[in-house]
N, C-alpha and C. Protein backbone atom coordinates (compact mmCIF):
# COMPACT_ATOMS: atom_id res chain seq x y z
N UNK A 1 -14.17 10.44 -6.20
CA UNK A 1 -13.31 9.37 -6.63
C UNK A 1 -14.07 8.49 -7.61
N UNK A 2 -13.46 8.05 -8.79
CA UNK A 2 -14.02 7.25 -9.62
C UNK A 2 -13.71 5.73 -9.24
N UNK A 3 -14.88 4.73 -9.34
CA UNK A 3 -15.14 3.52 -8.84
C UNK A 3 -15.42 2.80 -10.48
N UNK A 4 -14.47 1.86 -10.29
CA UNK A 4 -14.67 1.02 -11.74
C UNK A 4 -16.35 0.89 -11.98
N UNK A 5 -16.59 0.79 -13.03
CA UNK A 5 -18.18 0.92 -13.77
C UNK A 5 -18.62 -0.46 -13.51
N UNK A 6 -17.31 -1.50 -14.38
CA UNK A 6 -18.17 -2.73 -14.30
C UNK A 6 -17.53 -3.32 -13.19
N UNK A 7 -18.69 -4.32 -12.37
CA UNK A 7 -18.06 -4.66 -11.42
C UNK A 7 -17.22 -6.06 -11.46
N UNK A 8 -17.50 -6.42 -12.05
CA UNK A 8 -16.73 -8.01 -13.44
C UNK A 8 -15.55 -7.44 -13.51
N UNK A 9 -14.66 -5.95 -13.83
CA UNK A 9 -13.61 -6.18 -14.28
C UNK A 9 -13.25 -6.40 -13.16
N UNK A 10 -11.72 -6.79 -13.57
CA UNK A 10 -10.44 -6.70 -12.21
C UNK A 10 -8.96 -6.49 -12.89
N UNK A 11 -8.58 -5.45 -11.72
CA UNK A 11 -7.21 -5.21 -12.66
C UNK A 11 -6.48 -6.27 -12.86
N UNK A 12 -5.42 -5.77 -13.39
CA UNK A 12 -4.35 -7.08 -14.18
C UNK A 12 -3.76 -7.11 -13.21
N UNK A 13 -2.69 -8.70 -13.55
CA UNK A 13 -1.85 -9.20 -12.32
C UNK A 13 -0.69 -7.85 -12.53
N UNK A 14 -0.49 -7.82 -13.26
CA UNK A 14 0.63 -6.75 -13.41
C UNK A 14 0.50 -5.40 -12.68
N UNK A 15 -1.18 -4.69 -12.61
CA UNK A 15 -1.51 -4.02 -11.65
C UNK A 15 -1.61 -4.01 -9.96
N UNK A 16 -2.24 -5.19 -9.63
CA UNK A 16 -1.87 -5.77 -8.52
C UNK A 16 -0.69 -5.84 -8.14
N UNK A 17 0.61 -6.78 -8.62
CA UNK A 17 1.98 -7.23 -8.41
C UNK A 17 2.29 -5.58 -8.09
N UNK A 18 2.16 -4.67 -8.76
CA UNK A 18 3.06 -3.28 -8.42
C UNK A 18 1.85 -2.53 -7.24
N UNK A 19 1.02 -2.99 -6.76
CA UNK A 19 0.22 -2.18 -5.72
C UNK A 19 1.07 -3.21 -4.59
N UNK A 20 1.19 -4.63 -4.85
CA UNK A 20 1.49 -5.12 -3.16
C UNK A 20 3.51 -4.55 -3.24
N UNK A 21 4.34 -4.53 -3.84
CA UNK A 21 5.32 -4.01 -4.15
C UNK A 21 5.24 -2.19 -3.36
N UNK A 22 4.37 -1.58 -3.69
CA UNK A 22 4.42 -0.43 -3.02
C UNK A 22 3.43 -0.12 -1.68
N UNK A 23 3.11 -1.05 -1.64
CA UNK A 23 2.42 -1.16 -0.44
C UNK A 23 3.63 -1.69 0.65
N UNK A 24 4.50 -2.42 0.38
CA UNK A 24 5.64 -2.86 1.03
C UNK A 24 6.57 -1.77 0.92
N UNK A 25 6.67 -0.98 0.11
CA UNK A 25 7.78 -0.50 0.51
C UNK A 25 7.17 1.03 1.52
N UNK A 26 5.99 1.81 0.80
CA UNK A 26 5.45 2.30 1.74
C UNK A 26 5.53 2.27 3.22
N UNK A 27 5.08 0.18 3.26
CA UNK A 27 4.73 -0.32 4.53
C UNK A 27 5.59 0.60 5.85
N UNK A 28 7.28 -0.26 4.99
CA UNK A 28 8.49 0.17 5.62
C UNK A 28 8.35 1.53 6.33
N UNK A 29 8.56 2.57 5.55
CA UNK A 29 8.44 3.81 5.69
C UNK A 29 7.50 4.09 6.67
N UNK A 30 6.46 4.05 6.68
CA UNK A 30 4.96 4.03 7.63
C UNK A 30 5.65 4.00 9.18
N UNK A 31 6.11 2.14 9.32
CA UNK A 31 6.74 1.69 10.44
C UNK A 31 8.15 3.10 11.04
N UNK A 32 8.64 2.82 10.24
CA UNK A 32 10.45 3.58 10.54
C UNK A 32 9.38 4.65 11.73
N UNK A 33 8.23 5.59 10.65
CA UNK A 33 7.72 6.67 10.77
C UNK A 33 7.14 6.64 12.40
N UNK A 34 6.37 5.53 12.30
CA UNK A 34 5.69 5.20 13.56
C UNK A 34 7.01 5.25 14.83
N UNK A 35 8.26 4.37 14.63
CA UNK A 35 8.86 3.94 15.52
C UNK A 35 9.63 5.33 15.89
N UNK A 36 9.83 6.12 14.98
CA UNK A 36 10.19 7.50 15.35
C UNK A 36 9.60 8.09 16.57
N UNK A 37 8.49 7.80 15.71
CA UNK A 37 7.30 9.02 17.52
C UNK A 37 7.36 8.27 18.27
N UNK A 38 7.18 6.65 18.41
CA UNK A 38 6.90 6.25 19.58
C UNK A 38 8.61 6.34 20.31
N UNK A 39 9.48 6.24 19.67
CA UNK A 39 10.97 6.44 20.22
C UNK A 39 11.05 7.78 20.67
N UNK A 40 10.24 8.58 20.57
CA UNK A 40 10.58 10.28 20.91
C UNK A 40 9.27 10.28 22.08
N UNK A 41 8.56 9.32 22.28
CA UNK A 41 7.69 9.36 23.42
C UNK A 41 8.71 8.41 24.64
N UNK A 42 9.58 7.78 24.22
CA UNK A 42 10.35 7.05 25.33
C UNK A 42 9.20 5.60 25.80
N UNK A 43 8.93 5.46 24.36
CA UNK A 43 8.56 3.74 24.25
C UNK A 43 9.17 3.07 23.34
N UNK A 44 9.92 2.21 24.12
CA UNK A 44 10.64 1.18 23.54
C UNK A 44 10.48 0.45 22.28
N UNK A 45 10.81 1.15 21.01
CA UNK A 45 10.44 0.18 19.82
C UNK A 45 11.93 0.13 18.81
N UNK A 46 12.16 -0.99 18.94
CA UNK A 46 13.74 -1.47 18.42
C UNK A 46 13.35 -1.63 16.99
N UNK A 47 14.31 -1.62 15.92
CA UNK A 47 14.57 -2.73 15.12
C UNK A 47 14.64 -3.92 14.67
N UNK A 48 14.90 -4.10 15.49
CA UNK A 48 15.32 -5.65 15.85
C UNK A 48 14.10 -6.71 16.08
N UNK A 49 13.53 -7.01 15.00
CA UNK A 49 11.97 -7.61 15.49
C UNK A 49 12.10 -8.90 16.28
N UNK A 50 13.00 -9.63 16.16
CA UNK A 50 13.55 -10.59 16.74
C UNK A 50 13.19 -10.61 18.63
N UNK A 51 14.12 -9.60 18.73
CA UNK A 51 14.46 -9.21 20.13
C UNK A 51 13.06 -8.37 20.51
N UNK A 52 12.34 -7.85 20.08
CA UNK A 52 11.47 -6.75 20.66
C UNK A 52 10.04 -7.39 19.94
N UNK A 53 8.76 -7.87 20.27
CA UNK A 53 7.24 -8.66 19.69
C UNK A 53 6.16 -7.21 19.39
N UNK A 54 6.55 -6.35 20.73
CA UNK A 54 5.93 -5.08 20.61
C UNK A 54 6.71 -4.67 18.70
N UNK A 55 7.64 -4.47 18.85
CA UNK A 55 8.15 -4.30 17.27
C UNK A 55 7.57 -4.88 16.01
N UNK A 56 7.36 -6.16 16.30
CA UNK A 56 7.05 -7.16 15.12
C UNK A 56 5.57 -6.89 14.97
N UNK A 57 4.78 -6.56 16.17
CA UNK A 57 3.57 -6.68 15.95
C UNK A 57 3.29 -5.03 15.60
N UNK A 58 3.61 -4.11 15.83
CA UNK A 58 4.15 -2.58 14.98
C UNK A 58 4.15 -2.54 13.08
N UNK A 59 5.25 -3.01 13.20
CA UNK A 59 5.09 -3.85 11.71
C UNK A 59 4.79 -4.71 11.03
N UNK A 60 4.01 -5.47 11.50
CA UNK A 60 3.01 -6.39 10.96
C UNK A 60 2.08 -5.95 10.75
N UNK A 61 1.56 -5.32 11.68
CA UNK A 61 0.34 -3.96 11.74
C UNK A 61 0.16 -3.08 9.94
N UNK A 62 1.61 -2.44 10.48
CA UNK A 62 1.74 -1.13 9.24
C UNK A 62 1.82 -1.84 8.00
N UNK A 63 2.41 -2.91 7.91
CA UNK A 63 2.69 -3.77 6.59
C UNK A 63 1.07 -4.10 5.41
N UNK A 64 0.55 -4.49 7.05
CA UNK A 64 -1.16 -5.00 6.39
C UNK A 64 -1.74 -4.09 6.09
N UNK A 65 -2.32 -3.10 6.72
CA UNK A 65 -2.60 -1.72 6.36
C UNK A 65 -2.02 -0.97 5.00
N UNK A 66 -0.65 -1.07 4.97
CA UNK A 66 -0.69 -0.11 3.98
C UNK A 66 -0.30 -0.92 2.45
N UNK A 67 -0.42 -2.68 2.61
CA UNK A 67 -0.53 -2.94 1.19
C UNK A 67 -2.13 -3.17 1.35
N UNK A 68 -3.29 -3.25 2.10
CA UNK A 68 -4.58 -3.53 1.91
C UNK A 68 -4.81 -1.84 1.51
N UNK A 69 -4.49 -0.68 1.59
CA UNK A 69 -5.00 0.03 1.16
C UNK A 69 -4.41 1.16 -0.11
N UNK A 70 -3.48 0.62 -0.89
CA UNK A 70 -2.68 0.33 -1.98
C UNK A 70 -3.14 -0.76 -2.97
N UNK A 71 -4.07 -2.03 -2.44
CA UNK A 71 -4.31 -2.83 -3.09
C UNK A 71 -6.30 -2.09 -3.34
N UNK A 72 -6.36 -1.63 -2.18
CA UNK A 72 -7.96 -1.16 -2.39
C UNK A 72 -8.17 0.22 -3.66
N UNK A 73 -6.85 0.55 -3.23
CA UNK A 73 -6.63 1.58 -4.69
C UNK A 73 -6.62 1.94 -5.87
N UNK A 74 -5.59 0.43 -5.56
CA UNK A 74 -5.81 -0.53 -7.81
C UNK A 74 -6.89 -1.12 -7.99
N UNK A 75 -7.79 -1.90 -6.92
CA UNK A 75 -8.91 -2.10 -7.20
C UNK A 75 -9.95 -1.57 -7.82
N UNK A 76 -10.00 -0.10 -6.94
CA UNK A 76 -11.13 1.14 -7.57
C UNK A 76 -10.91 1.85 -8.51
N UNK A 77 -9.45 2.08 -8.77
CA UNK A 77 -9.03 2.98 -9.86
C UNK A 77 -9.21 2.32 -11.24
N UNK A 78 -9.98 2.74 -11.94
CA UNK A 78 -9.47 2.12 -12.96
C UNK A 78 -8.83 2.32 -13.54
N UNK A 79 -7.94 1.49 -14.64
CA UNK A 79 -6.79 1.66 -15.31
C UNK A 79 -6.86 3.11 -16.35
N UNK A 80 -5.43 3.57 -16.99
CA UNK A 80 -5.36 4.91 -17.66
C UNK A 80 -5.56 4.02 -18.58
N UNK A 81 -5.97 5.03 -20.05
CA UNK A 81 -6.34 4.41 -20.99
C UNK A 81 -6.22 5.20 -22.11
N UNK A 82 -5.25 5.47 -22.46
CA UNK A 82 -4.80 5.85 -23.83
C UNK A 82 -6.20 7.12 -24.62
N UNK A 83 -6.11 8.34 -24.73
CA UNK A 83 -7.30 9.00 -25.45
C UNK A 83 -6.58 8.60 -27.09
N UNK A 84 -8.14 8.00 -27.40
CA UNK A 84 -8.43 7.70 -28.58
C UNK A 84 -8.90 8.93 -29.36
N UNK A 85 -7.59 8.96 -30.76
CA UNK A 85 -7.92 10.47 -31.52
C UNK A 85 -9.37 10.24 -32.47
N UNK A 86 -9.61 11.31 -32.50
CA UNK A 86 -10.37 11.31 -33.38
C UNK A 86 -10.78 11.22 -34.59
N UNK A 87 -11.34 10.20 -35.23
CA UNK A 87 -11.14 9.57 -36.57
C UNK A 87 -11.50 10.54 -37.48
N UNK A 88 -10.73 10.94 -38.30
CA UNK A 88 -10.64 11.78 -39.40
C UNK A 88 -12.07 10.88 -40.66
N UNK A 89 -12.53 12.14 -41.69
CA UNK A 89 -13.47 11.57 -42.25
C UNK A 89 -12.52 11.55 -43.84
């Protein structure tokens, strides 16, 4: 895996803004995913975060996790960068 060179840069807000954006929607997905198995093990995990804390704290869980490691992503990656042609003489 390539690790940005300099350690000074940092991606743009615009990079960031779309890592926590898919880190949320990911998040979602993750959870649904989780509440599947644990619903097919015959442990109680609702929707309803309201009504159910085991739930909320499920997805609060998956939420942090999967925008901290979406955000650790854009961090290391560095940005694409256009190949520069080669200057004719």
């Amino acid at each position: 895996m390539k690790i940005m060179k300099d350690p000074q840069s940092r991606p743009s807000a615009l990079r960031i803004t779309a890592g926590v954006i898919l880190g949320i929607v990911v998040g979602f997905f993750v959870f649904f995913g989780i509440a599947l198995v644990l619903g097919a093990l015959n442990i109680p995990v609702s929707m309803q975060f309201a009504e159910n804390i085991f739930s909320l704290i499920v997805f609060t869980i998956s939420m942090i996790v999967c925008i901290a490691l979406v955000l650790w992503l854009v961090w290391t990656t560095p940005p694409t960068e256009p190949e520069q042609e080669a200057e004719s003489e």
